[in-house]
C-alpha atoms as a PDB file:
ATOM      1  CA  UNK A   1     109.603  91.983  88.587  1.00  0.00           C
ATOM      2  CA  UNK A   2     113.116  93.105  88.196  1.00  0.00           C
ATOM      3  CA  UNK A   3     116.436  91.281  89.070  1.00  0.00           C
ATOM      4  CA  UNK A   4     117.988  93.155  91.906  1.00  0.00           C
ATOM      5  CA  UNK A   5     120.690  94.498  90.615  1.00  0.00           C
ATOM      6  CA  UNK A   6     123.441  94.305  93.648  1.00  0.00           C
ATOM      7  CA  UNK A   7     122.292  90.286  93.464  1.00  0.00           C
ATOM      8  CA  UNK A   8     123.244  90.854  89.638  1.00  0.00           C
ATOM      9  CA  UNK A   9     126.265  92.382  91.213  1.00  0.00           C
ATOM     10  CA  UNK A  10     127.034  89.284  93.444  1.00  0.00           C
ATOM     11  CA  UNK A  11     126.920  86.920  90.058  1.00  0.00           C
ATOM     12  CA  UNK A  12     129.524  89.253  88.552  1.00  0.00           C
ATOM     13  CA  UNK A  13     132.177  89.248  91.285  1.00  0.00           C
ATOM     14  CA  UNK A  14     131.407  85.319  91.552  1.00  0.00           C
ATOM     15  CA  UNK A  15     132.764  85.397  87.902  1.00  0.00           C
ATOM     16  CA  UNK A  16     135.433  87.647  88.643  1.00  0.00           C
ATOM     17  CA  UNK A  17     136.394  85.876  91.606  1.00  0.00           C
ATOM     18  CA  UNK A  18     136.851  82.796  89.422  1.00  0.00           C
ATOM     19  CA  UNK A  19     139.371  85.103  86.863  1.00  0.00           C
ATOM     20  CA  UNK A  20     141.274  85.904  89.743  1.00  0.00           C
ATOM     21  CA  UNK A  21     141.663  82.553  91.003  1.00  0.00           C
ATOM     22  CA  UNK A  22     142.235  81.331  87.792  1.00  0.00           C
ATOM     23  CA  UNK A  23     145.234  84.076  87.354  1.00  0.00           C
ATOM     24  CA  UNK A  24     146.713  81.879  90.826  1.00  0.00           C
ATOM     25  CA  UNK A  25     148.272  79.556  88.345  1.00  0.00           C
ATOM     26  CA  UNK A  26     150.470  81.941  86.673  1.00  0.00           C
ATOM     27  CA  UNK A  27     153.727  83.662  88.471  1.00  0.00           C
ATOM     28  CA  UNK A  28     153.033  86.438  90.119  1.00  0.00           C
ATOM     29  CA  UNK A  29     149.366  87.851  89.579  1.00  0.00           C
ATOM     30  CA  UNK A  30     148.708  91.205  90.222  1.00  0.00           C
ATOM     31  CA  UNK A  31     146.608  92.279  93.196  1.00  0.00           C
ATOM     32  CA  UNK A  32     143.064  92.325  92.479  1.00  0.00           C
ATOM     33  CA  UNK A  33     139.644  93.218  94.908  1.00  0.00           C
ATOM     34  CA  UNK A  34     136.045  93.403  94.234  1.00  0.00           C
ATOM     35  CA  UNK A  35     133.013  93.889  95.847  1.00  0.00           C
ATOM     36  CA  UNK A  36     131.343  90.516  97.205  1.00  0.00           C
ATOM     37  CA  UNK A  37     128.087  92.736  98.519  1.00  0.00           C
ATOM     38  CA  UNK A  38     127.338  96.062  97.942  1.00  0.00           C
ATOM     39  CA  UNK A  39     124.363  98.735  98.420  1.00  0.00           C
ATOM     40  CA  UNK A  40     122.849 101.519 100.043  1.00  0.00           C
ATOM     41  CA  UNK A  41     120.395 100.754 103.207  1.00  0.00           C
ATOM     42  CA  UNK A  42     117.771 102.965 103.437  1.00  0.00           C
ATOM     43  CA  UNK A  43     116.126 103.472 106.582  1.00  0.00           C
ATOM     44  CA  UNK A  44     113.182 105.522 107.572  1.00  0.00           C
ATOM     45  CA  UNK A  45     111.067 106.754 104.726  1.00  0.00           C
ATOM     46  CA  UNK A  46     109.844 110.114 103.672  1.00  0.00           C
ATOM     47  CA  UNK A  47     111.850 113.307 104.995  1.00  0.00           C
ATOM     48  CA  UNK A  48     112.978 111.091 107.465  1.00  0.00           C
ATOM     49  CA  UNK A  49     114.990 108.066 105.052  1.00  0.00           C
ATOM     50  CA  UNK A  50     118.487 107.821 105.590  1.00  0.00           C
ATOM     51  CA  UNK A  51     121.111 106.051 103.140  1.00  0.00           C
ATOM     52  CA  UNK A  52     124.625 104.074 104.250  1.00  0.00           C
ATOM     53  CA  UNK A  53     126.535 102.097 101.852  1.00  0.00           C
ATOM     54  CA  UNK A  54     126.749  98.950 102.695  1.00  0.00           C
ATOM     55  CA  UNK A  55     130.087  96.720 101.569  1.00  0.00           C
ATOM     56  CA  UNK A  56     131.888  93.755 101.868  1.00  0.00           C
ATOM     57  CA  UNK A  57     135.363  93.052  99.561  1.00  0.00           C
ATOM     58  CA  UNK A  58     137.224  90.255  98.471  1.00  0.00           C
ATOM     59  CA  UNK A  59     140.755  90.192  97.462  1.00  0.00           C
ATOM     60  CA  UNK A  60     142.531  86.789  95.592  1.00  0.00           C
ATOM     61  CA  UNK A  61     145.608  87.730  98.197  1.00  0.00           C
ATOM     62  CA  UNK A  62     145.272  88.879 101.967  1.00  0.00           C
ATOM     63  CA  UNK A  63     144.008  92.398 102.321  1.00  0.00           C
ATOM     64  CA  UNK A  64     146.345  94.353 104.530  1.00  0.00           C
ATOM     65  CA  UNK A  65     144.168  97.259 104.514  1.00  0.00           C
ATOM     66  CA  UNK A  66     141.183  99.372 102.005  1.00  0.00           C
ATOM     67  CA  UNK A  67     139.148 102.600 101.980  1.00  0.00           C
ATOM     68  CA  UNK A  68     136.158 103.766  99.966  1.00  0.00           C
ATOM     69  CA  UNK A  69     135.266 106.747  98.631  1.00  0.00           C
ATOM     70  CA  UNK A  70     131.907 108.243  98.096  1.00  0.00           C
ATOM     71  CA  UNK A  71     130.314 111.673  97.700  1.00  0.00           C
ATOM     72  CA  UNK A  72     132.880 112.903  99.322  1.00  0.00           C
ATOM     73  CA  UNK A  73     133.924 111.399 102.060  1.00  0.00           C
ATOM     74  CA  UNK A  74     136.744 108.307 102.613  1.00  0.00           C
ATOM     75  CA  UNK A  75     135.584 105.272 104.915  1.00  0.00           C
ATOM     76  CA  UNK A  76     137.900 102.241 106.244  1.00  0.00           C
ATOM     77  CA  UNK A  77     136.986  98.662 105.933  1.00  0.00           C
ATOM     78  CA  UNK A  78     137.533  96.240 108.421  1.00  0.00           C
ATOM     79  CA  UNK A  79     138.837  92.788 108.335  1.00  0.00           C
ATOM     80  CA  UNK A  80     136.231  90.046 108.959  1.00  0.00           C
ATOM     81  CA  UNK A  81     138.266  87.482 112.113  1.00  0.00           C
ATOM     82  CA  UNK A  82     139.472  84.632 110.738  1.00  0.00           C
ATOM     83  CA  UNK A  83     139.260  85.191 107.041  1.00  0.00           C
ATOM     84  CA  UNK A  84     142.454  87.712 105.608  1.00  0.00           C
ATOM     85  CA  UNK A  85     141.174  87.763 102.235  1.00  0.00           C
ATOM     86  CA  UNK A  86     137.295  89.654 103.117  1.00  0.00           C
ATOM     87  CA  UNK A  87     136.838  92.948 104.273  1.00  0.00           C
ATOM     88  CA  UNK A  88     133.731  95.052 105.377  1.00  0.00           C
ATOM     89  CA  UNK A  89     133.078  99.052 105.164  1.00  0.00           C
ATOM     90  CA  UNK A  90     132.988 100.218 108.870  1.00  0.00           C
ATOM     91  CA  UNK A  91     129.757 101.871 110.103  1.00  0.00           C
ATOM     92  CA  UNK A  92     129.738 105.077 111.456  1.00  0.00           C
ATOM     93  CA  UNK A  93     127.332 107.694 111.791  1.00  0.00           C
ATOM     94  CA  UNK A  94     129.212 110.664 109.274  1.00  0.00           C
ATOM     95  CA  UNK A  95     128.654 108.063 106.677  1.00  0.00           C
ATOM     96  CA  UNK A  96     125.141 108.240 106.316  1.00  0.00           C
ATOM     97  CA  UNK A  97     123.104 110.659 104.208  1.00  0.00           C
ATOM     98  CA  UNK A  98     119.283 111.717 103.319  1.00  0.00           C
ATOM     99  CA  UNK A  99     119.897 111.475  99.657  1.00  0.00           C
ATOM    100  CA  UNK A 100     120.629 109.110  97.239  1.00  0.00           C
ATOM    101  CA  UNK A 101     123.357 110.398  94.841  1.00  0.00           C
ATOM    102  CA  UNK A 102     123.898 108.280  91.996  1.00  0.00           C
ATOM    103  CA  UNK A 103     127.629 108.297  91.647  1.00  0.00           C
ATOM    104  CA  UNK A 104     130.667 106.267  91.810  1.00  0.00           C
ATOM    105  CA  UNK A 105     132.299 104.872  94.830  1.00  0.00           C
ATOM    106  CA  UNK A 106     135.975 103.928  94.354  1.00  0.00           C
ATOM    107  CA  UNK A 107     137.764 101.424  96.054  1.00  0.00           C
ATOM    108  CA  UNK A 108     141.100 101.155  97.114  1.00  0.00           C
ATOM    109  CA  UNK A 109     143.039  98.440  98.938  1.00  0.00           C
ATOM    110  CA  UNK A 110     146.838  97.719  99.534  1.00  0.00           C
ATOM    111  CA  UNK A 111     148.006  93.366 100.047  1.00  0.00           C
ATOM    112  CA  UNK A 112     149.356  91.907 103.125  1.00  0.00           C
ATOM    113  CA  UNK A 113     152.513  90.936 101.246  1.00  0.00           C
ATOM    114  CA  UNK A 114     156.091  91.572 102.441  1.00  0.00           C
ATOM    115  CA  UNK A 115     155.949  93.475  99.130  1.00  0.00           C
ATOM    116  CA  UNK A 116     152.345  95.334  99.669  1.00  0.00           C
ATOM    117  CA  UNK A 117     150.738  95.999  96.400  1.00  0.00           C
ATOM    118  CA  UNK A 118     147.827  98.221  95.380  1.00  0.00           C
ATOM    119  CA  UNK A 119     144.588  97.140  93.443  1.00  0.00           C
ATOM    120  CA  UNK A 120     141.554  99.699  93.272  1.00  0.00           C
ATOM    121  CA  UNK A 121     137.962  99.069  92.174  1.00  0.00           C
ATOM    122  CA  UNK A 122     134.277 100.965  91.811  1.00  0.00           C
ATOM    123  CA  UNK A 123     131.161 100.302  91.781  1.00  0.00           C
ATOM    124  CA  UNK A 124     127.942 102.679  91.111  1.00  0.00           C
ATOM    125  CA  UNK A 125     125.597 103.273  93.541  1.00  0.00           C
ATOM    126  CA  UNK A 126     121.751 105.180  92.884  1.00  0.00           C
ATOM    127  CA  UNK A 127     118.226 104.481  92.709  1.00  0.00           C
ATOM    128  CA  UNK A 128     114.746 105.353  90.482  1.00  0.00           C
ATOM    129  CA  UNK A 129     112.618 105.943  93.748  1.00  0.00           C
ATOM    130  CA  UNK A 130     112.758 106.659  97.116  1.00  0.00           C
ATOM    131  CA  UNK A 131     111.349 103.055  98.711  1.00  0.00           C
ATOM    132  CA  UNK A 132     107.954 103.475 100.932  1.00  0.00           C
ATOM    133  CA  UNK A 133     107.659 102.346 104.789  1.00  0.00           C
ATOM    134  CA  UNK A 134     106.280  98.805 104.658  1.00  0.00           C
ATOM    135  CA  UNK A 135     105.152  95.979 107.621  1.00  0.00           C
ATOM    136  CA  UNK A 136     106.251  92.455 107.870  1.00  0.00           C
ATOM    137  CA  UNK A 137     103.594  91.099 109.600  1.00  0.00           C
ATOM    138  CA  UNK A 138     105.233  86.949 109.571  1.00  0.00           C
ATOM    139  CA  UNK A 139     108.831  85.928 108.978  1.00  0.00           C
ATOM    140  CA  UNK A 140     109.061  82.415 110.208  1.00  0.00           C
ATOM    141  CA  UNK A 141     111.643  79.169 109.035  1.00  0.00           C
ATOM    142  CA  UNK A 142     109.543  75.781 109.057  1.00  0.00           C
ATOM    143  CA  UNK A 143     113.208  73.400 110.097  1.00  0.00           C
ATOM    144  CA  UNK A 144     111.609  70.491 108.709  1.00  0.00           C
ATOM    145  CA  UNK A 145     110.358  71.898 105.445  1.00  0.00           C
ATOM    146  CA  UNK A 146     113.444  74.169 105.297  1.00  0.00           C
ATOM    147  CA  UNK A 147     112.012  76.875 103.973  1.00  0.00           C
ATOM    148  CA  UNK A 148     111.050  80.488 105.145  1.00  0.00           C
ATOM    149  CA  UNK A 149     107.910  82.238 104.786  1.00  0.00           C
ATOM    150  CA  UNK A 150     107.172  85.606 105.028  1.00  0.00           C
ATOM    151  CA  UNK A 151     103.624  88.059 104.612  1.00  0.00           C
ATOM    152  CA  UNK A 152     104.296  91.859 103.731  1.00  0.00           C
ATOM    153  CA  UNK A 153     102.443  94.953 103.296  1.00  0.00           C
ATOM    154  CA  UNK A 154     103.899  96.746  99.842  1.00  0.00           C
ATOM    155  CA  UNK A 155     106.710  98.954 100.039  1.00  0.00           C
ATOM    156  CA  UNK A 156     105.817 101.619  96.937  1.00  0.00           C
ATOM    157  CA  UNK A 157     108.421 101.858  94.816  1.00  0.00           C
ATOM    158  CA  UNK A 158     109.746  98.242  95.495  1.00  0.00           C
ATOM    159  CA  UNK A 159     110.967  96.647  92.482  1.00  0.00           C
ATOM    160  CA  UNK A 160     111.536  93.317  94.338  1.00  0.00           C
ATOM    161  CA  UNK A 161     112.103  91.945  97.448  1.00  0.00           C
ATOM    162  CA  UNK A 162     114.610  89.571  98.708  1.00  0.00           C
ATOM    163  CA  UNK A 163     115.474  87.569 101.856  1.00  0.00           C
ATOM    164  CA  UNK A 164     118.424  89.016 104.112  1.00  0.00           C
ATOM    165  CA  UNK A 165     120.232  87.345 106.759  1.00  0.00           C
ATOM    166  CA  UNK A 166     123.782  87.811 108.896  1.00  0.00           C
ATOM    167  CA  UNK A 167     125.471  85.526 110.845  1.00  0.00           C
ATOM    168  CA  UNK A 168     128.901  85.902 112.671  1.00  0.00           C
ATOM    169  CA  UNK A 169     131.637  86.898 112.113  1.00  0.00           C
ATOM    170  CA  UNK A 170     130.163  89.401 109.401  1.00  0.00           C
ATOM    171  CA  UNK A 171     128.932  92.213 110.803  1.00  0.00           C
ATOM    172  CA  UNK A 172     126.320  93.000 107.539  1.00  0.00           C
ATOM    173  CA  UNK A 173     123.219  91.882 106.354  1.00  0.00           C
ATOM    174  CA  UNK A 174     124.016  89.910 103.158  1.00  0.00           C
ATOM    175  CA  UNK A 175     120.751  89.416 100.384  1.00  0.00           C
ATOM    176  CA  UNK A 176     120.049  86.129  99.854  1.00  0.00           C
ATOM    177  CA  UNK A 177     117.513  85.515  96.835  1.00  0.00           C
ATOM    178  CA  UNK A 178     114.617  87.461  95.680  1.00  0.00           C
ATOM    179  CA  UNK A 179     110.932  86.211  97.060  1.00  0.00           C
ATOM    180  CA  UNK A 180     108.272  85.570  94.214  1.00  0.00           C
ATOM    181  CA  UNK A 181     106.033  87.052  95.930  1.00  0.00           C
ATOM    182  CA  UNK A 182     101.786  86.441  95.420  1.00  0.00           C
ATOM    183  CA  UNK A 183      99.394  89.465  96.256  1.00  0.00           C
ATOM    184  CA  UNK A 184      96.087  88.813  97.732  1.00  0.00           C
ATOM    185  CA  UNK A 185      93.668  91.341  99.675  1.00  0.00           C
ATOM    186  CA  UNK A 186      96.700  93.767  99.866  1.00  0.00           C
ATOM    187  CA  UNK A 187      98.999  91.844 101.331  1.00  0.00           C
ATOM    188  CA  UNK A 188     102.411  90.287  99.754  1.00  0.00           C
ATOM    189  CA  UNK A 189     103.156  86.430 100.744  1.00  0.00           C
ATOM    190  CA  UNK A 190     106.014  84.139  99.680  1.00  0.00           C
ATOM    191  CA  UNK A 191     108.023  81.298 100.888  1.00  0.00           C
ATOM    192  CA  UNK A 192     112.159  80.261  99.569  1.00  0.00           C
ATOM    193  CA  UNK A 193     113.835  77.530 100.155  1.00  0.00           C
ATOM    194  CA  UNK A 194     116.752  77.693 102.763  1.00  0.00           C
ATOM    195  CA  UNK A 195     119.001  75.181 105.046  1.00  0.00           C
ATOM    196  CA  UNK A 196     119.901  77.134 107.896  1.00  0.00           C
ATOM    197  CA  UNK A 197     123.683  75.307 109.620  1.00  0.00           C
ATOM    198  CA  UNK A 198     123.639  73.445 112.061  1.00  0.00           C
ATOM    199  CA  UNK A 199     124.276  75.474 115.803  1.00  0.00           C
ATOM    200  CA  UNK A 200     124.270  78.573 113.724  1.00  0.00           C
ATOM    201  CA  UNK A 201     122.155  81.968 114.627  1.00  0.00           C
ATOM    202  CA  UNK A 202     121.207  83.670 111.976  1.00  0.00           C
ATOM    203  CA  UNK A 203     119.569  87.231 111.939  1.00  0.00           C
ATOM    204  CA  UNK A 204     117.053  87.644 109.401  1.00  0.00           C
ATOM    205  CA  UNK A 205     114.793  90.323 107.659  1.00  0.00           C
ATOM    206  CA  UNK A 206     113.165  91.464 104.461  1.00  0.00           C
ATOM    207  CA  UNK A 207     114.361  93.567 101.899  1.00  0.00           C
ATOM    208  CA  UNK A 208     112.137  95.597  99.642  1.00  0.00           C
ATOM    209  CA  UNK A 209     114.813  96.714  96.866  1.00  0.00           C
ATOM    210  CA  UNK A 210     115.229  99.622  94.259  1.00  0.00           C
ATOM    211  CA  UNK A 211     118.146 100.127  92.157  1.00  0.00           C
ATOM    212  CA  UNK A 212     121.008  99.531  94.589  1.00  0.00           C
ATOM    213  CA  UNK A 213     118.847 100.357  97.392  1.00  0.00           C
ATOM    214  CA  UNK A 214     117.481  97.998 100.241  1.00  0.00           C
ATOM    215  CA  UNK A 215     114.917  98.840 102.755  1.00  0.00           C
ATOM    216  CA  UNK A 216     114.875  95.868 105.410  1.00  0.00           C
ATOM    217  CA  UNK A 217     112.061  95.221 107.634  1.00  0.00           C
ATOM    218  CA  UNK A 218     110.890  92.416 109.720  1.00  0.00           C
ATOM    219  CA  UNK A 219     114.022  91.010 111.714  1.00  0.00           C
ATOM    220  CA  UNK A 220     114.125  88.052 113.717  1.00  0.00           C
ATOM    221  CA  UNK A 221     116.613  85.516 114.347  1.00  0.00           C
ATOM    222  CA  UNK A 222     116.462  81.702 113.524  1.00  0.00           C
ATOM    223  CA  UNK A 223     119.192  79.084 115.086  1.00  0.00           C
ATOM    224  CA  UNK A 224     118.604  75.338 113.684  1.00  0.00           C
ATOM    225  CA  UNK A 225     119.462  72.481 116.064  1.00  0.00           C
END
């Protein structure tokens, strides 16, 4: 099964979030952002699928204010409350599409500094195949055990599929860590270790993944006591 590449994505700005806070101990770093979480949902399937990037940035100074451009068009991010330094792509229906276009999207952002600065950044959205319609049939979190299981039908064209969740103040559903999934009588089951917070509502789903493409299905919400 292949490593889902926007979770391959995720390990790389983890690195490059440690360059940038390791360029805090010099005078005077230069203004730097890069995507924390990035991809394109896909809903529907068929004629009907639909694609919308999906985005979240981090900058190693407060983020005053970014954009994103992609096929086209320019879209605003907005800041998540409480934390200056994150920001997430807005939502809005002109954004989304019925084709995936393998291209660039290019990032730009300017500091919250007395002395605003500006840092840009891309990243390369696309897929191999349009992802198939597919049924979660259980998605349930055993507190005790602290784990989550889940039973699928197959999504065709999946290359993996991963465990999503959101919880507030982000607004987006963030990928987690790929299920190894088992496959008996046509049916997909798995289970992955998680430790929900304490007094915390999260909103959870699967994700059936291709290229930088998620198709989530399957959402419920868990809250651990």
């Amino acid at each position: 099964m292949k490593t889902l590449m926007n979770l391959k994505l995720f390990a790389m700005s983890l690195l490059l979030w440690a360059g940038m806070t390791s360029c805090l101990k010099g005078s005077d770093p230069d203004f730097m952002v890069v995507p924390d979480v990035a991809y394109l949902e896909q809903t529907g399937s068929g004629d009907n699928a639909r694609y919308t990037p999906v985005m979240r940035i981090v900058g190693n100074y407060p983020i005053a204010q970014a954009t994103c451009t992609y096929e086209g068009q320019t879209y605003s991010f907005d800041r998540i409350v409480g934390n200056d330094y994150y920001m997430e792509l807005e939502v809005n229906p002109y954004m989304v599409g019925d084709t995936v276009t393998t291209g660039i999207c290019a990032i730009s952002a300017v500091s919250a500094e007395t002395e605003a600065r500006g840092a840009s950044n891309q990243i390369r959205f696309g897929n191999v195949k349009q992802l198939g319609d597919f049924t979660v049939e259980t998605l349930e979190y055993d507190e005790q055990k602290k784990v989550i299981t889940m039973t699928c039908t197959p999504s065709e064209g999946a290359e993996s599929y991963v465990l999503m969740y959101q919880t507030a103040p982000s607004q987006i559903m963030v990928p987690y860590d790929e299920f190894k999934t088992t496959e008996k009588d046509g049916k997909l089951t798995a289970e992955i270790s998680f430790e929900a917070a304490a007094n915390t509502t999260y909103r959870i789903a699967v994700g059936a993944t291709n290229g930088t493409v998620i198709l989530m299905k399957g959402n419920d919400t868990i809250t651990a006591e």
